[in-house]
PDB file of N, CA and C in Angstrom:
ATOM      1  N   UNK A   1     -84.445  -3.014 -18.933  1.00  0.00           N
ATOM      2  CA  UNK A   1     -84.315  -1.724 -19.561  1.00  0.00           C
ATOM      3  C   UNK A   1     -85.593  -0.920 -19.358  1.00  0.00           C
ATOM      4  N   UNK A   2     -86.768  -1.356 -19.405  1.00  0.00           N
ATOM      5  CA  UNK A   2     -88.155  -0.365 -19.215  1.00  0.00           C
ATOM      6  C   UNK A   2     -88.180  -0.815 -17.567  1.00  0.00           C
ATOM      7  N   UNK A   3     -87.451  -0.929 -17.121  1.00  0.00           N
ATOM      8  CA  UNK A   3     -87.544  -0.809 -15.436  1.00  0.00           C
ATOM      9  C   UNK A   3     -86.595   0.085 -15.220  1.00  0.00           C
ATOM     10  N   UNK A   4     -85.913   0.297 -15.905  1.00  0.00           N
ATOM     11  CA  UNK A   4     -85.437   1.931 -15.822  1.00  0.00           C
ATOM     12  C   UNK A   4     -85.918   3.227 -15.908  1.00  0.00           C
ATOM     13  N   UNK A   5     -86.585   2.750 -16.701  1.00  0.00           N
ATOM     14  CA  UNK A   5     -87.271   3.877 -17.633  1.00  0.00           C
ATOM     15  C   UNK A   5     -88.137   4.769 -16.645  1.00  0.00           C
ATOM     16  N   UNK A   6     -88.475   3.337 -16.120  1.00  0.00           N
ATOM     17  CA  UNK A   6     -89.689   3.528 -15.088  1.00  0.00           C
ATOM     18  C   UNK A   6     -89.043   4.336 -13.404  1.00  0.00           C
ATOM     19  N   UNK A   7     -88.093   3.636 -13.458  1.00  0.00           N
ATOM     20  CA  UNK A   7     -87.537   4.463 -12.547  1.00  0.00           C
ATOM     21  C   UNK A   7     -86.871   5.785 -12.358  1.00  0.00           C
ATOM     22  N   UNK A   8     -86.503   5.891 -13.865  1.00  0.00           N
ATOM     23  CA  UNK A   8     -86.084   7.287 -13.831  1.00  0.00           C
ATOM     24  C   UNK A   8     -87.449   8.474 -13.855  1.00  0.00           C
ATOM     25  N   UNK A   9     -88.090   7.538 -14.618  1.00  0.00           N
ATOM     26  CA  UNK A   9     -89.848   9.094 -13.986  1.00  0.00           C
ATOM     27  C   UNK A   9     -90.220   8.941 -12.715  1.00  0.00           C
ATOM     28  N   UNK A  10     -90.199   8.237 -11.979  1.00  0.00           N
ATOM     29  CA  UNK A  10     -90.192   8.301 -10.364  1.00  0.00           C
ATOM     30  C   UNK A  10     -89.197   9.242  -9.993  1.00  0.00           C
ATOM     31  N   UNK A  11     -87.935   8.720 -10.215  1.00  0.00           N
ATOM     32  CA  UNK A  11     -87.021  10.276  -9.781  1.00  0.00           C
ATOM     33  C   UNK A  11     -86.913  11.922 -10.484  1.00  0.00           C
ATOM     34  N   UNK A  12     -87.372  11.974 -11.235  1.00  0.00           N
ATOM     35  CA  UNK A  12     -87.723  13.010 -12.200  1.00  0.00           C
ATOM     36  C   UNK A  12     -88.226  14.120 -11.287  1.00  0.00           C
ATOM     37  N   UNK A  13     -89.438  13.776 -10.597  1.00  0.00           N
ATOM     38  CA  UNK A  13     -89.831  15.146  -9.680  1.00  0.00           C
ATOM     39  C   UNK A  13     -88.606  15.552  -8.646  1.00  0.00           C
ATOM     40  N   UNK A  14     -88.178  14.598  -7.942  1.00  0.00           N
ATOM     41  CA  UNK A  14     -86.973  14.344  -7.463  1.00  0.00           C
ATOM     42  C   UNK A  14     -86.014  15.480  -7.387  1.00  0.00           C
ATOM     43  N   UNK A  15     -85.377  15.082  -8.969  1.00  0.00           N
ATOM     44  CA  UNK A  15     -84.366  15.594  -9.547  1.00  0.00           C
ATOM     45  C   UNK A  15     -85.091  16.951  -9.863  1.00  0.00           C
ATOM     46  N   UNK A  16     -85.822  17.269 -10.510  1.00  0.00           N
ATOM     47  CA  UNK A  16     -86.095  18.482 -10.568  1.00  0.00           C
ATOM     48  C   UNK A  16     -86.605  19.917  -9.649  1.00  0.00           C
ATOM     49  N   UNK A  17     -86.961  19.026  -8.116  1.00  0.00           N
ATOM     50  CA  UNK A  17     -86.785  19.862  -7.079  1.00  0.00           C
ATOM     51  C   UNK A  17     -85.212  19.971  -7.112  1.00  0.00           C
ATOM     52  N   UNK A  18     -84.719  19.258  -6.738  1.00  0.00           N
ATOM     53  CA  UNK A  18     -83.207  19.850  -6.179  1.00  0.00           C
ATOM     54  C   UNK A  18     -82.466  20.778  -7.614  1.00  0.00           C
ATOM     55  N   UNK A  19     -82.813  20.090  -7.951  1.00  0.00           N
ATOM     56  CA  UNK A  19     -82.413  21.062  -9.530  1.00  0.00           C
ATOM     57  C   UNK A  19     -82.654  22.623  -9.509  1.00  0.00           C
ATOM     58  N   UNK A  20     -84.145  22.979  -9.183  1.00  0.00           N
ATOM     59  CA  UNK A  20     -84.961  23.849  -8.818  1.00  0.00           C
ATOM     60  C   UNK A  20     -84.078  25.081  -7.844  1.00  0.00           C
ATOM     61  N   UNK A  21     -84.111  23.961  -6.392  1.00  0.00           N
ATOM     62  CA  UNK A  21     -83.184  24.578  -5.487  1.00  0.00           C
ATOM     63  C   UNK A  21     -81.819  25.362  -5.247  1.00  0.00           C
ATOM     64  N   UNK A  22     -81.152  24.903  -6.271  1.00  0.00           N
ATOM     65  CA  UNK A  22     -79.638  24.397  -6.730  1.00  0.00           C
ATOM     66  C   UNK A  22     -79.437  25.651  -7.456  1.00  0.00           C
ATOM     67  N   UNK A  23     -80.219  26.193  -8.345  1.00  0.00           N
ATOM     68  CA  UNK A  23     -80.408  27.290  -9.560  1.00  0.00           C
ATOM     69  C   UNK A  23     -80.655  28.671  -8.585  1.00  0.00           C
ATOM     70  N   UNK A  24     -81.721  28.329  -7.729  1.00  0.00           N
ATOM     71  CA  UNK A  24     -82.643  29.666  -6.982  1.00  0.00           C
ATOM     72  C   UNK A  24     -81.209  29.918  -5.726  1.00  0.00           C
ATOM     73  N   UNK A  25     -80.251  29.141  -5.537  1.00  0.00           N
ATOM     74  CA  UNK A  25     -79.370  29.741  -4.637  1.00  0.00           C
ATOM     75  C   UNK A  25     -77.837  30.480  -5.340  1.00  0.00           C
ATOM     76  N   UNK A  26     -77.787  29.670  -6.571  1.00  0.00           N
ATOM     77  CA  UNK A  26     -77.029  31.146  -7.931  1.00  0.00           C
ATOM     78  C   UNK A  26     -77.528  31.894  -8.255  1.00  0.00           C
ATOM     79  N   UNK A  27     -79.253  31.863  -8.157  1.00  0.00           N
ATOM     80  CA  UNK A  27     -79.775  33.164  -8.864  1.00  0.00           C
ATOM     81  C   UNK A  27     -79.429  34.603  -7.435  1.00  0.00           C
ATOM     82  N   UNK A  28     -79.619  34.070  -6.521  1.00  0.00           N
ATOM     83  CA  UNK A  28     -79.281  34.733  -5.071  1.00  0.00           C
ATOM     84  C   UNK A  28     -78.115  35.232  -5.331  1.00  0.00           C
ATOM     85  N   UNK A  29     -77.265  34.375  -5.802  1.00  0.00           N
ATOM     86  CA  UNK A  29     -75.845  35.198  -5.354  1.00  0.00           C
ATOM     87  C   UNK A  29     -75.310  35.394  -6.395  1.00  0.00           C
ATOM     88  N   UNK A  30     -75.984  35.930  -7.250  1.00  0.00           N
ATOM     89  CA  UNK A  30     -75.532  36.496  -8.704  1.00  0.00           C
ATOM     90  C   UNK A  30     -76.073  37.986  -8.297  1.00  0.00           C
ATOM     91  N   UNK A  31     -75.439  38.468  -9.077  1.00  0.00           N
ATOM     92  CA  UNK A  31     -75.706  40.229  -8.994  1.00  0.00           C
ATOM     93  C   UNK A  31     -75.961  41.035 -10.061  1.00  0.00           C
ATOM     94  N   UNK A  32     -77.168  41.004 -10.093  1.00  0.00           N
ATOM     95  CA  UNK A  32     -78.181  41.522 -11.794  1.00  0.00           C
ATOM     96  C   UNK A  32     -78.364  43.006 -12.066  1.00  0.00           C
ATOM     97  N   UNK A  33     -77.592  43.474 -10.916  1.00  0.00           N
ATOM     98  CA  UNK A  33     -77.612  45.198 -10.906  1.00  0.00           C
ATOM     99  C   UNK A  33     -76.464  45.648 -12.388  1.00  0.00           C
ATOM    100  N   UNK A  34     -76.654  46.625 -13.196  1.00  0.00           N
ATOM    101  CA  UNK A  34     -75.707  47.122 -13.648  1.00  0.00           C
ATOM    102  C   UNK A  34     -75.327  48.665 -12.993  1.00  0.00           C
ATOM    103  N   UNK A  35     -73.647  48.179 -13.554  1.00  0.00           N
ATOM    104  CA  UNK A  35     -72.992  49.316 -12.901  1.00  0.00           C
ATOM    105  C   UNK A  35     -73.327  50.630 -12.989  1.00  0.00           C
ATOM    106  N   UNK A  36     -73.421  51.498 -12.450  1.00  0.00           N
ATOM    107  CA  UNK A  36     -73.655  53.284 -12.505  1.00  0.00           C
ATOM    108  C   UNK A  36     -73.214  53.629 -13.798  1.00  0.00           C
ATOM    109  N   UNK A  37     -73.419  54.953 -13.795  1.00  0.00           N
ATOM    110  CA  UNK A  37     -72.627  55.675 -15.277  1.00  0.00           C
ATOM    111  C   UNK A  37     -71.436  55.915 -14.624  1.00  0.00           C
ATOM    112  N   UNK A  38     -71.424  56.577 -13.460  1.00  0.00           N
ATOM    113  CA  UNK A  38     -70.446  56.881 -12.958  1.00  0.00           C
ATOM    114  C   UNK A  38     -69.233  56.022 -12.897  1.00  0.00           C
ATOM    115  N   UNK A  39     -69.370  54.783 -12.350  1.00  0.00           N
ATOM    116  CA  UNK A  39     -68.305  53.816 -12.460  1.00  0.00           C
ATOM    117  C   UNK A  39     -68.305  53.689 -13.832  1.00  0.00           C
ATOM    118  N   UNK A  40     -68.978  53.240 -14.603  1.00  0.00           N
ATOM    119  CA  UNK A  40     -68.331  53.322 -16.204  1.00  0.00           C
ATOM    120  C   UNK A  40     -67.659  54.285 -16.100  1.00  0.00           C
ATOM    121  N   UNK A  41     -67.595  55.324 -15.995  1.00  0.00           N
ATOM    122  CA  UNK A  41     -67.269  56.578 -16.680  1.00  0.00           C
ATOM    123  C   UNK A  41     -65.629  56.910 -15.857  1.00  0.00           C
ATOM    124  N   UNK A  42     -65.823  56.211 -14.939  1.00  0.00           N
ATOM    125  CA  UNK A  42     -64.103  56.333 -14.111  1.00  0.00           C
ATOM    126  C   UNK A  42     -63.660  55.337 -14.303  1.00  0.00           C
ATOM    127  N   UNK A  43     -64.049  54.040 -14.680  1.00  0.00           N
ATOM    128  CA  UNK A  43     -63.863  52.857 -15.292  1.00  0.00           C
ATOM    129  C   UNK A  43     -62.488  53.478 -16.905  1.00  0.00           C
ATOM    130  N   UNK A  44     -63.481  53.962 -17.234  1.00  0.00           N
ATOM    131  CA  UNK A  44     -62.838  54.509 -18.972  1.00  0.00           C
ATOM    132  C   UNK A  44     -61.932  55.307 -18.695  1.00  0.00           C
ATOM    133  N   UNK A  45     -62.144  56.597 -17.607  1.00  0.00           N
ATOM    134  CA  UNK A  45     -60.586  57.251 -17.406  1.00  0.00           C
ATOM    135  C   UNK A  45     -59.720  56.241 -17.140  1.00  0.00           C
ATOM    136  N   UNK A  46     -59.690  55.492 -16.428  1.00  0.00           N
ATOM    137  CA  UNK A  46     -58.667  54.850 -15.319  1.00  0.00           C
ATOM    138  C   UNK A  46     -58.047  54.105 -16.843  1.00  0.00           C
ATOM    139  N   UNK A  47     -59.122  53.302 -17.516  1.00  0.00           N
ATOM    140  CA  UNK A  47     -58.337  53.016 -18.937  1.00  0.00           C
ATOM    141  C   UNK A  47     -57.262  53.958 -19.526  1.00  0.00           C
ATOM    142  N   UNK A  48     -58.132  55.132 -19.806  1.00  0.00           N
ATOM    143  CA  UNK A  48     -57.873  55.888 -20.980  1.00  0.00           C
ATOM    144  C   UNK A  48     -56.483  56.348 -20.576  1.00  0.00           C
ATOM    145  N   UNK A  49     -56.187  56.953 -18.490  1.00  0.00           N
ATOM    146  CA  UNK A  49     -54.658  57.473 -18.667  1.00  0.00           C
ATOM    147  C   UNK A  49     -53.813  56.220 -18.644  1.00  0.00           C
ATOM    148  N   UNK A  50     -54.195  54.983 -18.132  1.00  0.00           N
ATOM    149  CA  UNK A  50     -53.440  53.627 -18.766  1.00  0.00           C
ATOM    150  C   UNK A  50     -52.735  53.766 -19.955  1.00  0.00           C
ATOM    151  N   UNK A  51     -53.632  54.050 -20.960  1.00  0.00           N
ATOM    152  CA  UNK A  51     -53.179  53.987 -21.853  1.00  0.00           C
ATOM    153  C   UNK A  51     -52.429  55.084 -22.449  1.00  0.00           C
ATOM    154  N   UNK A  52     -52.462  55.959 -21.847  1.00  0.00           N
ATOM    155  CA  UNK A  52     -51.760  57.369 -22.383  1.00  0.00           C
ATOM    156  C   UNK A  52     -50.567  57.300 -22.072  1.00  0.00           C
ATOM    157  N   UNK A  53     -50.256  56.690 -20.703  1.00  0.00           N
ATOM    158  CA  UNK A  53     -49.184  56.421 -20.044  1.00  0.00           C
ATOM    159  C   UNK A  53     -48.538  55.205 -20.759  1.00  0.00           C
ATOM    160  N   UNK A  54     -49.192  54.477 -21.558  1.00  0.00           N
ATOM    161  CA  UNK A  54     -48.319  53.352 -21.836  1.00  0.00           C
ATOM    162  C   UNK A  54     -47.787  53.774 -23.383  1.00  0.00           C
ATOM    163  N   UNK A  55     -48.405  55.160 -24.121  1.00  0.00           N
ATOM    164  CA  UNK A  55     -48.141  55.219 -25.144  1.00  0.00           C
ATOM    165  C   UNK A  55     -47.098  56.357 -25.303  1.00  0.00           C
ATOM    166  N   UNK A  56     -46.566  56.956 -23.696  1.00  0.00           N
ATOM    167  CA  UNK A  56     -46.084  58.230 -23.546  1.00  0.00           C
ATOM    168  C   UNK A  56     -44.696  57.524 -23.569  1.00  0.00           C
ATOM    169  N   UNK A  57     -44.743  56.510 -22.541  1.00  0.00           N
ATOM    170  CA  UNK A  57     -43.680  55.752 -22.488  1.00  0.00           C
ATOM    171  C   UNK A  57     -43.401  54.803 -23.350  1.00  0.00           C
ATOM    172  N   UNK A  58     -44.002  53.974 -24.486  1.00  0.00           N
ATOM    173  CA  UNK A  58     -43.502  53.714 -25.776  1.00  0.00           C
ATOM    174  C   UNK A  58     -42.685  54.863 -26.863  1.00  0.00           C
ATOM    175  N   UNK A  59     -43.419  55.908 -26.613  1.00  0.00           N
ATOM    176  CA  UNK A  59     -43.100  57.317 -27.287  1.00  0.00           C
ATOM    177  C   UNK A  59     -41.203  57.602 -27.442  1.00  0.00           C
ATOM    178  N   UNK A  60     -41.405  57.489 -26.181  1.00  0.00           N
ATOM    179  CA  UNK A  60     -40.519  57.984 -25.337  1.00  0.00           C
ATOM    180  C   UNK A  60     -38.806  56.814 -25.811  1.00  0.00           C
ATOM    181  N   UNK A  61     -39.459  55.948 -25.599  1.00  0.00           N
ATOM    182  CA  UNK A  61     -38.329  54.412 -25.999  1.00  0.00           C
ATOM    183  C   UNK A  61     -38.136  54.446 -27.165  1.00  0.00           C
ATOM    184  N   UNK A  62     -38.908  54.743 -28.521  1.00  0.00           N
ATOM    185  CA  UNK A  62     -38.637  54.924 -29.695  1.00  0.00           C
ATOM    186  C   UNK A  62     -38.001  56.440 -30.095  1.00  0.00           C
ATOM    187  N   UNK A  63     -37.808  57.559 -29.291  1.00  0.00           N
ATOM    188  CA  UNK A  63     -37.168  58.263 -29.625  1.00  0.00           C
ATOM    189  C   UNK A  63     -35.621  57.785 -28.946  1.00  0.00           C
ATOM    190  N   UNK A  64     -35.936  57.203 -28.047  1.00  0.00           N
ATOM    191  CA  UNK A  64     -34.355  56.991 -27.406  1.00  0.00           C
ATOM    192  C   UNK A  64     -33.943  55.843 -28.353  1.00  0.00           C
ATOM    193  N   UNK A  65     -34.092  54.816 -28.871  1.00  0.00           N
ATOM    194  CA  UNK A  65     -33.448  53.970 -29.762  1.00  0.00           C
ATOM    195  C   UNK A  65     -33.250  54.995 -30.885  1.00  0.00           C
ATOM    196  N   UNK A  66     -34.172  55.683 -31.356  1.00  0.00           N
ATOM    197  CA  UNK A  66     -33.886  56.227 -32.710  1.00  0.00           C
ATOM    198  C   UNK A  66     -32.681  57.650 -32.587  1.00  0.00           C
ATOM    199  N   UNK A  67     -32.830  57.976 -31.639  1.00  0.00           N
ATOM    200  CA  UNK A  67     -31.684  58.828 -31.322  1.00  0.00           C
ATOM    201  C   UNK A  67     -30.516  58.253 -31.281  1.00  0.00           C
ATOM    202  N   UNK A  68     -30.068  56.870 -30.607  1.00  0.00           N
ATOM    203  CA  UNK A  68     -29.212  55.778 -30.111  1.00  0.00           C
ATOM    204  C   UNK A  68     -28.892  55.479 -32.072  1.00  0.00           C
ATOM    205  N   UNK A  69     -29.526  54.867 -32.496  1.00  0.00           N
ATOM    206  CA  UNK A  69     -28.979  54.857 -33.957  1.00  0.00           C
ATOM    207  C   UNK A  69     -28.706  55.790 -34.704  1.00  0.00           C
ATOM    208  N   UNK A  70     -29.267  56.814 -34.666  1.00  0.00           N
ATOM    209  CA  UNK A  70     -28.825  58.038 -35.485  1.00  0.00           C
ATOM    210  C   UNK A  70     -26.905  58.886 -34.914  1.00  0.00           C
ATOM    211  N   UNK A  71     -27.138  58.620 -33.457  1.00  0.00           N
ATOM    212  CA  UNK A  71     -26.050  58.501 -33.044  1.00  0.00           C
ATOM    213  C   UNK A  71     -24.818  57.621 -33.474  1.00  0.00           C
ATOM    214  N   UNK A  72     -24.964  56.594 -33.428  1.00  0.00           N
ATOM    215  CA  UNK A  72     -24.379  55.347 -33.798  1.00  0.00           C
ATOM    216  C   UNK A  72     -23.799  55.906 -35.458  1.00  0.00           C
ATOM    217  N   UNK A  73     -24.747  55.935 -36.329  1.00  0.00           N
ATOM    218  CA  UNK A  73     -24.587  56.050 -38.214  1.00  0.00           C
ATOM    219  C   UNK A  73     -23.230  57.232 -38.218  1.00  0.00           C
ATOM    220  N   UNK A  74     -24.127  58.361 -37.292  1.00  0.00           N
ATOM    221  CA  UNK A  74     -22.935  59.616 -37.049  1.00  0.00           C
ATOM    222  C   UNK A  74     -21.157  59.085 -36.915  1.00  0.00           C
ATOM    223  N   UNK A  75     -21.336  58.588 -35.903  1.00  0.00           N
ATOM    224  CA  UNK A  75     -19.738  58.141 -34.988  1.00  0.00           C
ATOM    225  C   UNK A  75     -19.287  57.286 -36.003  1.00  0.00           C
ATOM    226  N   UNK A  76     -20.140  55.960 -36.704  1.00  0.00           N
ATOM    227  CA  UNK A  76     -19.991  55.093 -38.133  1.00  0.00           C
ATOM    228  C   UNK A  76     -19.064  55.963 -39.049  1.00  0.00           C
ATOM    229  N   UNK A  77     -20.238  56.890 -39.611  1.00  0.00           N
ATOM    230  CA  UNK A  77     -19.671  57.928 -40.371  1.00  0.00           C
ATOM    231  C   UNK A  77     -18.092  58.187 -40.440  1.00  0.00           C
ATOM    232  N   UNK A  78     -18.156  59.357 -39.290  1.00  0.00           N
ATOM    233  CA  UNK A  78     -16.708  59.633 -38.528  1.00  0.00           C
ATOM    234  C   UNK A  78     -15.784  58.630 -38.561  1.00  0.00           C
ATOM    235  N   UNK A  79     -15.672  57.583 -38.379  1.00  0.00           N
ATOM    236  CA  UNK A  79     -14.868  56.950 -38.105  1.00  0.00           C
ATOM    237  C   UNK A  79     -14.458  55.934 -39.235  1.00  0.00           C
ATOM    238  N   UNK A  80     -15.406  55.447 -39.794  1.00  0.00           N
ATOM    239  CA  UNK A  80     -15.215  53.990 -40.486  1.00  0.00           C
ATOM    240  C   UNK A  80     -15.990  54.355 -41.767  1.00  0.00           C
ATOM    241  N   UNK A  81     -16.147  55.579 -42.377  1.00  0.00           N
ATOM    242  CA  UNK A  81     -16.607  56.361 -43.967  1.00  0.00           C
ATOM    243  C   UNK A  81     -16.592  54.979 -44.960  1.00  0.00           C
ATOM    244  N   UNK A  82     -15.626  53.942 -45.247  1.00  0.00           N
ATOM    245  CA  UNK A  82     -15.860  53.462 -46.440  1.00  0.00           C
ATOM    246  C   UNK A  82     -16.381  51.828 -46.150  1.00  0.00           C
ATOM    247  N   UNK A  83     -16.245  51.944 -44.725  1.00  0.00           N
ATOM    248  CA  UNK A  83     -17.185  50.633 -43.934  1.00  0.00           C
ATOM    249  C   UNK A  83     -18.267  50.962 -44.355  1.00  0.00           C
ATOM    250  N   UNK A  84     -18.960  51.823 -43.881  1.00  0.00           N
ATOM    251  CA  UNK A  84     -20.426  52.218 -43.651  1.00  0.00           C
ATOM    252  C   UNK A  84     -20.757  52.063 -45.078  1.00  0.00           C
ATOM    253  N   UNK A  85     -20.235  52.473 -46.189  1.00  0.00           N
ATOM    254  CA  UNK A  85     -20.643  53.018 -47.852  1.00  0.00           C
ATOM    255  C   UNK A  85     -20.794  51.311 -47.965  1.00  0.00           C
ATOM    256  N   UNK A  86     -19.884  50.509 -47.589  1.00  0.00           N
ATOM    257  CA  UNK A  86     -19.947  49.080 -48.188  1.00  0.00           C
ATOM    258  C   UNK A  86     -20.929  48.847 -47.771  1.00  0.00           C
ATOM    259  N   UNK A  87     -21.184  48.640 -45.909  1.00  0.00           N
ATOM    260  CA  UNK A  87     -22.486  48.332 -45.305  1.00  0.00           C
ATOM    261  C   UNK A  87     -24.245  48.486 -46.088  1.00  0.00           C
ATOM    262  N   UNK A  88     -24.022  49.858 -45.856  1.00  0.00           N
ATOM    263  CA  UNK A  88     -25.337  50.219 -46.835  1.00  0.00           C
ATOM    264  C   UNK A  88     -25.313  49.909 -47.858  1.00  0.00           C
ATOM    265  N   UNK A  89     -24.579  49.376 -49.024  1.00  0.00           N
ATOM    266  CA  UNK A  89     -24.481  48.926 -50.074  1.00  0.00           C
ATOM    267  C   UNK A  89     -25.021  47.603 -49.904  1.00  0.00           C
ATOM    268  N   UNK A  90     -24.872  46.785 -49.528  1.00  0.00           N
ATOM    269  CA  UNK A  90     -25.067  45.785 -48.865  1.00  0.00           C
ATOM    270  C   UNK A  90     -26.477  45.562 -48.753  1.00  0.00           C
ATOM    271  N   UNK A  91     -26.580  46.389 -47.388  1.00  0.00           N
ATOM    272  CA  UNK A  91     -28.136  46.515 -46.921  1.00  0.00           C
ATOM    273  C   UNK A  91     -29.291  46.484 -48.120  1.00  0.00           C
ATOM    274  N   UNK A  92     -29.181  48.089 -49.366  1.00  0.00           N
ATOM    275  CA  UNK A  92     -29.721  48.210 -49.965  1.00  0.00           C
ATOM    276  C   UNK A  92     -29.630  47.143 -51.574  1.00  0.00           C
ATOM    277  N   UNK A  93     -28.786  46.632 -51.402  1.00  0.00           N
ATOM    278  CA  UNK A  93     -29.097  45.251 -52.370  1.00  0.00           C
ATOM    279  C   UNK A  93     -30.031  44.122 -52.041  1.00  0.00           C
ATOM    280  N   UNK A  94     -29.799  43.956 -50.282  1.00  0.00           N
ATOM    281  CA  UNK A  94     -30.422  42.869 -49.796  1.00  0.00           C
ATOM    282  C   UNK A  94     -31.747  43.500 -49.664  1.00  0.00           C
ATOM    283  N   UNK A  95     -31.774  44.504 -49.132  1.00  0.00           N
ATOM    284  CA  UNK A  95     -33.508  44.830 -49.250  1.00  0.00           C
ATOM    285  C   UNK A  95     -34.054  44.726 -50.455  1.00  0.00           C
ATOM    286  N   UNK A  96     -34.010  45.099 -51.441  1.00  0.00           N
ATOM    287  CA  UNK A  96     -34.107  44.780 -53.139  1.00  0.00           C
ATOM    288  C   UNK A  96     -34.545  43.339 -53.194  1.00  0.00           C
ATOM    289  N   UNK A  97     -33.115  42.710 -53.079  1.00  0.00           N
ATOM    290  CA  UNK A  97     -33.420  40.747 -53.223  1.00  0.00           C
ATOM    291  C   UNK A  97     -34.869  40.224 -52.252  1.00  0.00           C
ATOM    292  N   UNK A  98     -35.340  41.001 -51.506  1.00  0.00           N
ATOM    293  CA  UNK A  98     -35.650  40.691 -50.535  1.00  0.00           C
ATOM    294  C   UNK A  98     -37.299  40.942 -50.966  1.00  0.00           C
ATOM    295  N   UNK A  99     -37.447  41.858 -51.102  1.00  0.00           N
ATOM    296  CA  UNK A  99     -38.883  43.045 -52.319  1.00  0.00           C
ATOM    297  C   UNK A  99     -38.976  42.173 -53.391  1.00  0.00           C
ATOM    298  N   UNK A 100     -38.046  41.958 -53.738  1.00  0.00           N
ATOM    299  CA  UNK A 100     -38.271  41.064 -55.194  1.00  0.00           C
ATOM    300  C   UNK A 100     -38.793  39.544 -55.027  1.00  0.00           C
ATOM    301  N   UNK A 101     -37.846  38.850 -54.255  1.00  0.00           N
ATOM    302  CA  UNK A 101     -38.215  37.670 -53.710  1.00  0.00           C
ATOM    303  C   UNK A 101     -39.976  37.558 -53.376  1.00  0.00           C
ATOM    304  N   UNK A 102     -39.987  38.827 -52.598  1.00  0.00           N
ATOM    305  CA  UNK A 102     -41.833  38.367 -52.124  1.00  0.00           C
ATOM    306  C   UNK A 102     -42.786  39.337 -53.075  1.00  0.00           C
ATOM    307  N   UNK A 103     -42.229  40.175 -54.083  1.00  0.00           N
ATOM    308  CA  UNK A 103     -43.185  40.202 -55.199  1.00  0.00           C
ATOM    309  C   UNK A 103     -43.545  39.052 -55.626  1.00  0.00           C
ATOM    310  N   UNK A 104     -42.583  38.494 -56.262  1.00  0.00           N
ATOM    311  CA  UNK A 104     -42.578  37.638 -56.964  1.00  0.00           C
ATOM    312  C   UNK A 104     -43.468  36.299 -56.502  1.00  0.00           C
ATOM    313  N   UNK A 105     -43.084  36.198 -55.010  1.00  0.00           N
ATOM    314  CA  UNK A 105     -44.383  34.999 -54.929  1.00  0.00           C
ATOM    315  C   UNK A 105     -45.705  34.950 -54.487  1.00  0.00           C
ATOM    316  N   UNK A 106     -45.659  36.583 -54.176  1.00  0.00           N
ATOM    317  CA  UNK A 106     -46.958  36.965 -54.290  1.00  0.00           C
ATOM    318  C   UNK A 106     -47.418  36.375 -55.839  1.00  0.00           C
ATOM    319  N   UNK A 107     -46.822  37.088 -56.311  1.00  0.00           N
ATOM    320  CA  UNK A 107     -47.574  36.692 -58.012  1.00  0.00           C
ATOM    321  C   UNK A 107     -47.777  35.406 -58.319  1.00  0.00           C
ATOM    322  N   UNK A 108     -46.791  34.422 -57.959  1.00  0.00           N
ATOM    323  CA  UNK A 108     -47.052  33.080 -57.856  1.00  0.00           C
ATOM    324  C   UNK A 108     -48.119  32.478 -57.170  1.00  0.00           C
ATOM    325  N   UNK A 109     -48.457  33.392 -56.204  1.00  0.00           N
ATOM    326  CA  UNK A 109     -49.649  32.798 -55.294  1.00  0.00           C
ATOM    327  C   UNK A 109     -50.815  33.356 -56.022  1.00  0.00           C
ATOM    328  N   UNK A 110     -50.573  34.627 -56.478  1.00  0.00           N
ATOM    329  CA  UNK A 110     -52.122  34.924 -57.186  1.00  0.00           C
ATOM    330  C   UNK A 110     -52.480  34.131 -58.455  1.00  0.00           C
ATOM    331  N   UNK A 111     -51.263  33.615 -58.736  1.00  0.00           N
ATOM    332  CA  UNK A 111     -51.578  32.563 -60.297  1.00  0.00           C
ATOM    333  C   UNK A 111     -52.214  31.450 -60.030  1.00  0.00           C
ATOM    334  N   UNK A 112     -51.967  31.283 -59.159  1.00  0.00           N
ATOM    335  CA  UNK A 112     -52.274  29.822 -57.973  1.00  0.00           C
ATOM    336  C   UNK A 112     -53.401  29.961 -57.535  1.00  0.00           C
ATOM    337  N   UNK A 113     -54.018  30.898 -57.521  1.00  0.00           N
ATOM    338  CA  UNK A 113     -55.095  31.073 -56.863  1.00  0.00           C
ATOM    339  C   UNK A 113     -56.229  31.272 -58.184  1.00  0.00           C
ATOM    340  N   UNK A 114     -55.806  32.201 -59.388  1.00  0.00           N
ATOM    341  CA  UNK A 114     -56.647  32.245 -60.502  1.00  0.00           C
ATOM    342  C   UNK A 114     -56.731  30.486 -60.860  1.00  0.00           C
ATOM    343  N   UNK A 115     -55.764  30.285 -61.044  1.00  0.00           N
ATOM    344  CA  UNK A 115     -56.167  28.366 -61.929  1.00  0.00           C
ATOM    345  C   UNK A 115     -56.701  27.880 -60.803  1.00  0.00           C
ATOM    346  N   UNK A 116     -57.296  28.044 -59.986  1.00  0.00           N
ATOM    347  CA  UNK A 116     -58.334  27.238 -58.848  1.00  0.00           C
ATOM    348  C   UNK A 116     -59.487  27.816 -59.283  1.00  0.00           C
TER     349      UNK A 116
END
């Protein structure tokens, strides 16, 4: 075991040239320049209409579904008057049960949380 020891500080200079070497040829081909303002700055457009475009066309899909249902309730209406009255009856009970249900364990959780 101390003939190891011994041998590993013999290789030590060793290892720490190539080590040395090994580092100074990533430091070479690493690139420590930062970018221009300019490229930032067309960097952030190129984002910014990305994103304009992705929010023009979300825009755009939520008026067409919401048109698509408002359509839909209409023709409902028209057609099937004491369907629809049950439906929403329905709906607006279950949303209720539904509000109530997670009041309620909210409150259970905050009780739960005071006795800790």
């Amino acid at each position: 075991m101390h003939d190891n020891g011994k041998q590993d500080e013999e290789n030590r200079p060793e290892l720490e040239t190539k080590l040395t070497q090994q580092l100074a040829i990533v430091d070479r081909s690493v690139r420590d320049t930062a970018p221009s303002l300019e490229d930032l700055e067309g960097l952030v457009r190129a984002v910014q209409a990305e994103k304009r475009q992705r929010l023009w066309r979300d825009l755009c899909m939520f008026w067409l579904i919401a048109l698509l249902i408002i359509a839909l309730m209409l023709w409902s209406y028209a057609r099937f008057f004491e369907a629809v009255l049950i439906l929403q009856a329905a709906a607006t009970v279950a949303a209720g049960a539904a509000i109530g249900f997670l009041w309620r364990r909210r409150r259970l959780q905050r009780r739960m949380v005071r006795h800790e």
